[in-house]
Each structure stands twice: as C-alpha cells, then as structure tokens.
C-alpha atoms as a PDB file:
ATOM      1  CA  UNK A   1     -20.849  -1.228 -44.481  1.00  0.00           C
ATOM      2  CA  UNK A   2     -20.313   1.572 -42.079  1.00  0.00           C
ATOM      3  CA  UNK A   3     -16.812   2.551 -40.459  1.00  0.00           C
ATOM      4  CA  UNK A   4     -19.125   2.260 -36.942  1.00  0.00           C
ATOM      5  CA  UNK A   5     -19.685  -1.371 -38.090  1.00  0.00           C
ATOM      6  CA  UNK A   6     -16.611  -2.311 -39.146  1.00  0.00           C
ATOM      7  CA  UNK A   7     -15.048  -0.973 -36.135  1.00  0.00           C
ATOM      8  CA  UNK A   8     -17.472  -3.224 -33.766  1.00  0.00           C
ATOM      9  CA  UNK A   9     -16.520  -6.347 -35.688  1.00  0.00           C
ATOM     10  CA  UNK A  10     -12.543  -5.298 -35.301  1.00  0.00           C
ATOM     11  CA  UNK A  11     -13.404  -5.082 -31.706  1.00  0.00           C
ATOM     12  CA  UNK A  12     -15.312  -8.498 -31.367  1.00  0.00           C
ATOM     13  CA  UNK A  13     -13.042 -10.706 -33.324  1.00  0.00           C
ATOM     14  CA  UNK A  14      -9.861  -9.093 -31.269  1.00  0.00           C
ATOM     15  CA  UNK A  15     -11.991  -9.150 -27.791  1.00  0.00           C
ATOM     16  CA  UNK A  16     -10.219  -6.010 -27.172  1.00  0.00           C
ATOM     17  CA  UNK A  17     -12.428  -3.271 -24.922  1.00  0.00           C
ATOM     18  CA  UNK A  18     -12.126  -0.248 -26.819  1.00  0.00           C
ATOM     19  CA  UNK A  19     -13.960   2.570 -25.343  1.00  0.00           C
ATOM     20  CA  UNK A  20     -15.228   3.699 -28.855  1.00  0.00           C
ATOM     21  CA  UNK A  21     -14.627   3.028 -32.715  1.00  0.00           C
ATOM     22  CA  UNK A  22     -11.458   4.819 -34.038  1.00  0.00           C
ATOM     23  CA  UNK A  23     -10.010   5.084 -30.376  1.00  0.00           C
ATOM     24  CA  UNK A  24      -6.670   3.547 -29.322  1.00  0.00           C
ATOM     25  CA  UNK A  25      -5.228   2.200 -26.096  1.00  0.00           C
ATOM     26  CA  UNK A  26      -2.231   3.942 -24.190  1.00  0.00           C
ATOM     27  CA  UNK A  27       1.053   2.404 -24.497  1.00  0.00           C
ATOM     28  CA  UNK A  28       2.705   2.323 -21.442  1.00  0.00           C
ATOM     29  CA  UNK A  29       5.918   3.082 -20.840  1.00  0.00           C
ATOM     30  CA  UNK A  30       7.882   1.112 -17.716  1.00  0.00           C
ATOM     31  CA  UNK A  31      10.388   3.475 -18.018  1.00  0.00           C
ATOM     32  CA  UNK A  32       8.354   6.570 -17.764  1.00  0.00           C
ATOM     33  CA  UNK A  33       6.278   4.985 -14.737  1.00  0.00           C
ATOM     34  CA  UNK A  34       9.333   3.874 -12.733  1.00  0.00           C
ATOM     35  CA  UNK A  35      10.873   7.418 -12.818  1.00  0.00           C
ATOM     36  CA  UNK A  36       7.520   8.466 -11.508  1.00  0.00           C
ATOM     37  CA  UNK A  37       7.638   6.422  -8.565  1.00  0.00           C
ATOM     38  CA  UNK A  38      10.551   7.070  -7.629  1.00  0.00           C
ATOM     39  CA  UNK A  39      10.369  10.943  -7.884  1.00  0.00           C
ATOM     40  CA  UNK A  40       6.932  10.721  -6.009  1.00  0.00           C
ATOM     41  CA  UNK A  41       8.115   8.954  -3.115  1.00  0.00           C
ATOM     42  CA  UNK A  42       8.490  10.354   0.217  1.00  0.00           C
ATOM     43  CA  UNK A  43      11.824  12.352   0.831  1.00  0.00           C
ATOM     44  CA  UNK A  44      14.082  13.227   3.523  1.00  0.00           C
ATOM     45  CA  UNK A  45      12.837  16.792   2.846  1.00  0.00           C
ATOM     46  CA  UNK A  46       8.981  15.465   3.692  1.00  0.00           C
ATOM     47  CA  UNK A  47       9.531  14.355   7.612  1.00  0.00           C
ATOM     48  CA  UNK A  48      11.913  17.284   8.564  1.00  0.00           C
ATOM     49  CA  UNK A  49      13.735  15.567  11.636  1.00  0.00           C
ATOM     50  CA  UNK A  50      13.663  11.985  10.751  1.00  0.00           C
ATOM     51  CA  UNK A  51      16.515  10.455   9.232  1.00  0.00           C
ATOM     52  CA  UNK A  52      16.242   7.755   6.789  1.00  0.00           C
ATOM     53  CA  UNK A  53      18.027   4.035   5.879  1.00  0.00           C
ATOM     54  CA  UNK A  54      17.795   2.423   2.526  1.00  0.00           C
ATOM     55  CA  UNK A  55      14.622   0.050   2.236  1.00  0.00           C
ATOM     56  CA  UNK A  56      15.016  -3.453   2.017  1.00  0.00           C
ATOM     57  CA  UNK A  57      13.163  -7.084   0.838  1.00  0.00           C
ATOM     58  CA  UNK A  58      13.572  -8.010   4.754  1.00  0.00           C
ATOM     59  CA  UNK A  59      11.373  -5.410   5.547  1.00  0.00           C
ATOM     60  CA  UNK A  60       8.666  -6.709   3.306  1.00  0.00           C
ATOM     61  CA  UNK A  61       5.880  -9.002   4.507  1.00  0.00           C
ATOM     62  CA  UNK A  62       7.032 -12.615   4.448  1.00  0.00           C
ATOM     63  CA  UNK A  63       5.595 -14.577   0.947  1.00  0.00           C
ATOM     64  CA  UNK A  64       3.586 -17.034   3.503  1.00  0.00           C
ATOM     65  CA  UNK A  65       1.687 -14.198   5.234  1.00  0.00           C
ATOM     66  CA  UNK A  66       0.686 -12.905   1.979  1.00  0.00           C
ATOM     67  CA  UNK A  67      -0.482 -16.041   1.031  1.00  0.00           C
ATOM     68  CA  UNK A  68      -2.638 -16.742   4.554  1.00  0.00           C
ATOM     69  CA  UNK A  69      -4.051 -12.854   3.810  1.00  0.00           C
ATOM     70  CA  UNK A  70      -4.789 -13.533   0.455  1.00  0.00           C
ATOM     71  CA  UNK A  71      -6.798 -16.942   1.204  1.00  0.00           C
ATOM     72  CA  UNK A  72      -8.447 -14.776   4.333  1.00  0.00           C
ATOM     73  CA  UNK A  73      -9.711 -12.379   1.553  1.00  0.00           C
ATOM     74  CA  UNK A  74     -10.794 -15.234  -1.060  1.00  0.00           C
ATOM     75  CA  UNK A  75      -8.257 -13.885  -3.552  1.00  0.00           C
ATOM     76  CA  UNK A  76      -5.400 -14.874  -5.466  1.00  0.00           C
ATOM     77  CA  UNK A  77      -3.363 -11.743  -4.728  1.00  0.00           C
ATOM     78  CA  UNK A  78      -3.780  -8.762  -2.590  1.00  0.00           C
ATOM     79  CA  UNK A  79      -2.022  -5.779  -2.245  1.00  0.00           C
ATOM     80  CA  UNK A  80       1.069  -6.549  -0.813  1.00  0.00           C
ATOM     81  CA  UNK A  81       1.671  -8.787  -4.348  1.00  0.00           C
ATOM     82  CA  UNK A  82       3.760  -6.993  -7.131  1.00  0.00           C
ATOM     83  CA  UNK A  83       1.191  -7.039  -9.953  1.00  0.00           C
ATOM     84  CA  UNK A  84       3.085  -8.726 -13.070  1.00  0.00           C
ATOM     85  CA  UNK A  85       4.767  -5.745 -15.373  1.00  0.00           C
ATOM     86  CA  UNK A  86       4.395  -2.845 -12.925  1.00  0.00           C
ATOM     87  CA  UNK A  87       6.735  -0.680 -11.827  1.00  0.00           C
ATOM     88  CA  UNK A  88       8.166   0.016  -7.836  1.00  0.00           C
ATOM     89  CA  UNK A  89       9.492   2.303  -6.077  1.00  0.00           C
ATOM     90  CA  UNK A  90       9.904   2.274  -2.191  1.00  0.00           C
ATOM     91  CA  UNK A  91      10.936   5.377   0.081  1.00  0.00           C
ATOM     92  CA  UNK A  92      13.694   5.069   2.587  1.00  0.00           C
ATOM     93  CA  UNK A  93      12.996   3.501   5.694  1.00  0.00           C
ATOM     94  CA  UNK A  94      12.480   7.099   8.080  1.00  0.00           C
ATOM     95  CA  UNK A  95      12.957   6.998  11.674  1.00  0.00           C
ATOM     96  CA  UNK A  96      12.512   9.695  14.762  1.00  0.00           C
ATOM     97  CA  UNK A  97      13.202   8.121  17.420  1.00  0.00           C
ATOM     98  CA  UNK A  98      10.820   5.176  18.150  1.00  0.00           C
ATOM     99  CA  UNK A  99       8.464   6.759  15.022  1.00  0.00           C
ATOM    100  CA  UNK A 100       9.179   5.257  12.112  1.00  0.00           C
ATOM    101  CA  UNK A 101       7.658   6.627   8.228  1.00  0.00           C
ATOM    102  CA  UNK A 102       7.550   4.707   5.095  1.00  0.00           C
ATOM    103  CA  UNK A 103       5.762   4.641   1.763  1.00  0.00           C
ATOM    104  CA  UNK A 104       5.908   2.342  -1.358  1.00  0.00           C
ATOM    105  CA  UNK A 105       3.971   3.644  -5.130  1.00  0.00           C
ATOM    106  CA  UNK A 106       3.252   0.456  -7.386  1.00  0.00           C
ATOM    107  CA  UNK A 107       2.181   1.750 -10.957  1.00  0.00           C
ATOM    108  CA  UNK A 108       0.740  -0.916 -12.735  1.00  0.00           C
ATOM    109  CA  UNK A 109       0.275  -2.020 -16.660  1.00  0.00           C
ATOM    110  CA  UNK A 110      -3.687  -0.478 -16.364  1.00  0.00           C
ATOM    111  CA  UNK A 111      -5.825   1.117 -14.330  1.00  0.00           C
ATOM    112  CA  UNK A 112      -8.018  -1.846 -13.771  1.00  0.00           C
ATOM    113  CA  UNK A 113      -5.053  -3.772 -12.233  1.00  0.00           C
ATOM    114  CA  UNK A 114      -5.314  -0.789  -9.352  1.00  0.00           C
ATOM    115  CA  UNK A 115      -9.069  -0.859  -9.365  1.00  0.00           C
ATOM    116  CA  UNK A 116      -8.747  -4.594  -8.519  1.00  0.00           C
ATOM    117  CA  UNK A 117      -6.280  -4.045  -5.640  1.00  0.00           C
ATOM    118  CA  UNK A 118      -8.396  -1.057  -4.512  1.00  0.00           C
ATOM    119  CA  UNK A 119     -11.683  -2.939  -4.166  1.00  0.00           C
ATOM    120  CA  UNK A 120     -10.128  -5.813  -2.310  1.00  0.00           C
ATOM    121  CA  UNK A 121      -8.348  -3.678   0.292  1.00  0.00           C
ATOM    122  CA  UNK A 122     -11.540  -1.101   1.090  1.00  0.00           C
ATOM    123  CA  UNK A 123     -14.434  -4.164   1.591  1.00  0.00           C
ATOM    124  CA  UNK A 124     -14.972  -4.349   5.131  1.00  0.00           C
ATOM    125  CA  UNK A 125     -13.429  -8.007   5.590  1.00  0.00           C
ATOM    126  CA  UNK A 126     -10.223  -6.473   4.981  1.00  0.00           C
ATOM    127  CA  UNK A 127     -10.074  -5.226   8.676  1.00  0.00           C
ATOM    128  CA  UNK A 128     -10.367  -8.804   9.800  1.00  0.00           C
ATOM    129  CA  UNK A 129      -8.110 -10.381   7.417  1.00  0.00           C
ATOM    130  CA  UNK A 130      -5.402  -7.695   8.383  1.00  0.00           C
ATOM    131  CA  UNK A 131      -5.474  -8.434  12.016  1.00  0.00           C
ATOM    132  CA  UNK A 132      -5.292 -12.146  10.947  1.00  0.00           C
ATOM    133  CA  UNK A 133      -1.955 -11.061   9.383  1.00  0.00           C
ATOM    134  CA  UNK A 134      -0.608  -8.678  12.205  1.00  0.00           C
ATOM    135  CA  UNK A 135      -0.772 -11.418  14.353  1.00  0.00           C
ATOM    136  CA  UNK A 136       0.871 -13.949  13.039  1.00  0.00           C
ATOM    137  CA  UNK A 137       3.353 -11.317  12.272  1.00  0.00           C
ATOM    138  CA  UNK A 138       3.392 -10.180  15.752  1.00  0.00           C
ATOM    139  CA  UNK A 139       3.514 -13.734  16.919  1.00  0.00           C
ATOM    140  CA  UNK A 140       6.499 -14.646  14.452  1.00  0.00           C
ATOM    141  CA  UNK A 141       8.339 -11.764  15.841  1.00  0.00           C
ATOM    142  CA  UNK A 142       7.760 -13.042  19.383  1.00  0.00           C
ATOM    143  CA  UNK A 143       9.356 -16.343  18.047  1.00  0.00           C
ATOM    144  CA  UNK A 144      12.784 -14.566  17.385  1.00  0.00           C
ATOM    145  CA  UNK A 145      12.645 -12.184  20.393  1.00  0.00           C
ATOM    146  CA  UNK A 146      13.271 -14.211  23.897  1.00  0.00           C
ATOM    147  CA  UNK A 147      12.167 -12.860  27.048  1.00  0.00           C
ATOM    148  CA  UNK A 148       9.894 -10.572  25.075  1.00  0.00           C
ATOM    149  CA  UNK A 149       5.824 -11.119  25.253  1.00  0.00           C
ATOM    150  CA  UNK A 150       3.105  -9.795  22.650  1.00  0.00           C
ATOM    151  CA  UNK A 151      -0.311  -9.204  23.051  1.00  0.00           C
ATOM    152  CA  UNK A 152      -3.188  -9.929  20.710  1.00  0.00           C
ATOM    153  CA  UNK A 153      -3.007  -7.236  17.953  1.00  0.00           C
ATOM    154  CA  UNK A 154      -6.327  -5.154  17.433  1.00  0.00           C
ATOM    155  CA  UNK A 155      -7.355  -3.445  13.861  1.00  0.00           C
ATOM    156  CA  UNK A 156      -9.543  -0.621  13.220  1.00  0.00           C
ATOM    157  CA  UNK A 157     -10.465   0.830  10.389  1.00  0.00           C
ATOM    158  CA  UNK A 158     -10.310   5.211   9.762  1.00  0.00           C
ATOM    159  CA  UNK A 159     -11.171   7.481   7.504  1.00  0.00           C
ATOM    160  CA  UNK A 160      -8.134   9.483   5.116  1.00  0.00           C
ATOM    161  CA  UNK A 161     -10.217  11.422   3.081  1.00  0.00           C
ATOM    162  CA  UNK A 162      -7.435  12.340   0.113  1.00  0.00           C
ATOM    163  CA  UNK A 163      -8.572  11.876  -3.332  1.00  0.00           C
ATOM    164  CA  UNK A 164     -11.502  10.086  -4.154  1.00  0.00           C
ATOM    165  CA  UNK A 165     -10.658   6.652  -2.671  1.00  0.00           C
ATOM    166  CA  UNK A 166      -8.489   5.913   0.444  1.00  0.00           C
ATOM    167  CA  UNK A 167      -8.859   3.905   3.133  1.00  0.00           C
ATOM    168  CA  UNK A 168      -6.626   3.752   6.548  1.00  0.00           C
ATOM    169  CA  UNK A 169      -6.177   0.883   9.225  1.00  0.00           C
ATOM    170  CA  UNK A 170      -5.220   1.533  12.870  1.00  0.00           C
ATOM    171  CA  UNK A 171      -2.938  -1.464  14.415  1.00  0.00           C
ATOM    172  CA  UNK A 172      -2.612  -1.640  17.868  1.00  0.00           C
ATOM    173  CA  UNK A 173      -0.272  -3.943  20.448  1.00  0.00           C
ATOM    174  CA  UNK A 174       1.536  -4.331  23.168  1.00  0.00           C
ATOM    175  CA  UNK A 175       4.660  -6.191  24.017  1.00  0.00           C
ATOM    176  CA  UNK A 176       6.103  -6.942  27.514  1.00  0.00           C
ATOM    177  CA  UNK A 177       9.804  -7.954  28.292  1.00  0.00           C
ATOM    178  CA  UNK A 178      11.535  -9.791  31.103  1.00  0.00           C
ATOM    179  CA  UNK A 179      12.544  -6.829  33.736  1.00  0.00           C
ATOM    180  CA  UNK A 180       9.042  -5.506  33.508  1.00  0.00           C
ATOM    181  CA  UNK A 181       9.980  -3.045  30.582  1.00  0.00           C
ATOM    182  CA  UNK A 182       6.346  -2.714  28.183  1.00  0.00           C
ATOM    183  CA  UNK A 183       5.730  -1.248  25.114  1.00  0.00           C
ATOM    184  CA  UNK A 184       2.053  -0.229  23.099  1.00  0.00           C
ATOM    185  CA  UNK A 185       2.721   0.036  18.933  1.00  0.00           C
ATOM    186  CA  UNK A 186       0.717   2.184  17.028  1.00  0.00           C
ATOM    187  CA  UNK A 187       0.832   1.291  13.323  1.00  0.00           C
ATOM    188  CA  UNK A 188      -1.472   3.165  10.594  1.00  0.00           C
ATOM    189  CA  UNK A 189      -1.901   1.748   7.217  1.00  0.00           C
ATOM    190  CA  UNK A 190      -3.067   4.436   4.543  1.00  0.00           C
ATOM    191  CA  UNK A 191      -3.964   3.175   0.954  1.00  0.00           C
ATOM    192  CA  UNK A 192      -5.154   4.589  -2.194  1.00  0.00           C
ATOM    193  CA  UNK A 193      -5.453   4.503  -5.515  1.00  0.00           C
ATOM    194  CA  UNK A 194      -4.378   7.468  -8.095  1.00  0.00           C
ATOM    195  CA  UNK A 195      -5.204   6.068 -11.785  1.00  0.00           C
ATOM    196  CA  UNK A 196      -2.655   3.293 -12.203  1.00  0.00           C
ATOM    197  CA  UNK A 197      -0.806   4.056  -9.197  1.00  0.00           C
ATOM    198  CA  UNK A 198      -1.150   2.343  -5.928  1.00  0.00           C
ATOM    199  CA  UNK A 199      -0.041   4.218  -3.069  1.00  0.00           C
ATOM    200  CA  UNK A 200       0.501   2.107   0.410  1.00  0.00           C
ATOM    201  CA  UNK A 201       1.752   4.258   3.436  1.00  0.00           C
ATOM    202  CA  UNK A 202       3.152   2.696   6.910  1.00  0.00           C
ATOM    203  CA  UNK A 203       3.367   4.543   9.852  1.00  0.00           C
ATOM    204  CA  UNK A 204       4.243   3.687  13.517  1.00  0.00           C
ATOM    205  CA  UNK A 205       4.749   5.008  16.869  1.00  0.00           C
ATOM    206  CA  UNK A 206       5.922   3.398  20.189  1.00  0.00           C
ATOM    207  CA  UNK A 207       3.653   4.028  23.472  1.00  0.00           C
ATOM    208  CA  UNK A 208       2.184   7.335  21.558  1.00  0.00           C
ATOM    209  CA  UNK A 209       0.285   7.286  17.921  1.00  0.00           C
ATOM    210  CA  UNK A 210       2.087   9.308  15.218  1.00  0.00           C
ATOM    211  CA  UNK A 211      -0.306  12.751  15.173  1.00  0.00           C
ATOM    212  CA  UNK A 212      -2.681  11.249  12.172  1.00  0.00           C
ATOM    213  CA  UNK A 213      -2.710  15.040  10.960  1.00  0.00           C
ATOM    214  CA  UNK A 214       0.749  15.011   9.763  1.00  0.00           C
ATOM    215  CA  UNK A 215       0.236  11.341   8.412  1.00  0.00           C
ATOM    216  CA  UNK A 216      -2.420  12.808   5.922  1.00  0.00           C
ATOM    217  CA  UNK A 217       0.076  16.064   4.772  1.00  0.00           C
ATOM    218  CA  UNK A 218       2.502  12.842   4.035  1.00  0.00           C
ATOM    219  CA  UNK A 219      -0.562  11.012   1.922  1.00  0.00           C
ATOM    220  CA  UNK A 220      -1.656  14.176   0.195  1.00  0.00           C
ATOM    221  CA  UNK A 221       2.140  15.440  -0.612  1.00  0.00           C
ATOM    222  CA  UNK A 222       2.555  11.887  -2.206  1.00  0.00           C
ATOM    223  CA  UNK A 223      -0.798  11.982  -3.768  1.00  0.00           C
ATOM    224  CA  UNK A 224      -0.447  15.329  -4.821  1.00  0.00           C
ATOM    225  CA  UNK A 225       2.828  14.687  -6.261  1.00  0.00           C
ATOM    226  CA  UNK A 226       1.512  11.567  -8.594  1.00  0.00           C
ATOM    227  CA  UNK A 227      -0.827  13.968  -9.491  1.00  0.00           C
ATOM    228  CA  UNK A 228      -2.577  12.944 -13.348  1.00  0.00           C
ATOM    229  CA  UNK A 229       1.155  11.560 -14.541  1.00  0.00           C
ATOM    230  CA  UNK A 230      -0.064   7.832 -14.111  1.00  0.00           C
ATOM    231  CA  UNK A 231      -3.030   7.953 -16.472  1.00  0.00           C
END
C-alpha cells in the first residue's frame, strides 16, 4: 500500500479536509490573532483632528436586531455575530464634530468562517435586509428621543474597491425636532474580508457625507496593516 493511499484513508476515516497527503493544518494561536487586531485597528494618529472615546457594548447593535437581520437574510448568524473562538478588537469611538469614525477587525478560528460572513454580507439582499435593520434602529431611537421625528432610512449599495473583496453600504435619514431644528445622517458601511480577518468600518456625517475618499485611505491603511499576518 502506497503512502498516497494510506494518507486518503487517514483523511476519510478522520473526515478532516486536508489539502494534500503529508500536509498539516495551521494551529492558531488566539493570542497571536488578538494582538493583531488590536495593533491593526484604527488610531488616533489615522483621523488627524478627531478625537477619540473608548468603545463600548452600548454602542453595539442590540441582540434582537441581529436576530430580525439574520432571519431577513435566511441565516443563523450574520456579521454583526462574534463567530465562536475568534478574536476582537474594536477602535475607539472617533469624533470631529458631528463626523464620527469607527472600525472593528474579527479574526476568526479559519478562513472559511470569514468566507461565510463575506458571502452573506456581499449578495444583493443584503441591501434590503440592512435597511430593514436601520430602521428599526432608527425607529427605536425615535422611541427614546421625545420631540424628535425620523424619516424612513434609505440604503444603497457602493463600490470600495480595496483588496479583492469589499463591499460598502450608503445609509441615509433624516430627523426633525420640535422648534423646527432638522438633521440628514450619512452613514457608510465598508466590509471586507483579509484571510481570516473580517474588517467592518462605520462612518457618519451629519447634513454632509464624510468625503468617501478619505473613508477608503482609512479601509486600505487598516487593510494594509492586516496585511498576510491572518493567514
């Protein structure tokens, strides 16, 4: 009996996917991949001019909204949903003003667990789904805000163009208070996928978009800075 044959059977009777006889799979090492994210994150040295707060869980999408996206998407999980083992890191919270910058790398177990997240996000129901999400979001918000008004929340979907994969989603609404004072968000969305890292970046303006152009330096510093450490 061959070694080539003997490897196969290993590889049937284990129903491990080895990509060839003799090969092994990387170990990973949560350690290694959390000190990645959090030296790839955007930095105060990144948005010259903004100044930046500590992140926090309040600022995170609410575990029912998830939920409703997920079941809009005909998934289990999506990619707001830690993937089980992976390691997080989140960038402060920057502000200029009413602009306000923030980015978040997941690096997961293995590369398929990316992939997954990846193809869900880019299919063109995602646009839907996320305007689904924004508004009840938006309308939640509305809830805890008196005398302020939203309008219906609008979602389009834009080009990035950084790395191989990436996908961005323009959000859109307004918001009216008593007085007569008004207000038109701008919100971009920018994911992508680098090996097992996920990047997600958030990015909003009041009554003016954030220039997109210096949204995509932000993406490609990030992206640039994973670089080929999460393989």
């Amino acid at each position: 009996m061959t070694s080539a044959r003997r490897c196969s059977i290993v590889v049937l009777v284990s129903l491990l996917a080895l990509a060839a006889c003799g090969g092994s799979t990387k170990k990973v090492d949560p350690a290694a991949d959390l000190a990645l994210a959090k030296s790839a994150v955007l930095t105060a040295a990144d948005v010259s001019g903004y100044t930046g707060s500590p992140h926090t869980s309040s600022d995170d999408i609410p575990a029912a909204d998830k939920k409703d996206f997920a079941t809009c998407m005909k998934v289990p999980t999506t990619v707001f949903d830690d993937t089980p083992g992976s390691q997080k890191a989140n960038s402060p919270d920057f502000a200029k003003g009413e602009n306000q910058v923030s980015d978040s790398i997941e690096i997961d177990p293995k590369k398929s667990d990316v992939d997954k997240g990846w193809s869900e996000i880019s299919k063109q129901e995602a646009a839907g789904c996320l305007q689904k999400l924004f508004q009840s979001l938006i309308t939640s918000g509305a809830n805890s805000a008196q005398g302020v008004t939203f309008g219906p929340a609008s979602v389009a979907r834009f080009d990035v163009g950084v790395g191989s994969r990436s996908v961005g989603y323009a959000l859109k609404f307004s918001a009216s208070a008593t007085g007569g004072k008004s207000a038109v968000f701008y919100a971009d969305l920018v994911f992508l996928p680098r090996d097992r890292a996920g990047l997600e970046f958030d990015f909003l303006g009041v009554d003016t978009p954030i220039d997109r152009t210096f949204e995509l330096t932000l993406v490609r510093t990030v992206y640039d800075r994973v670089g080929t450490k999460a393989k």
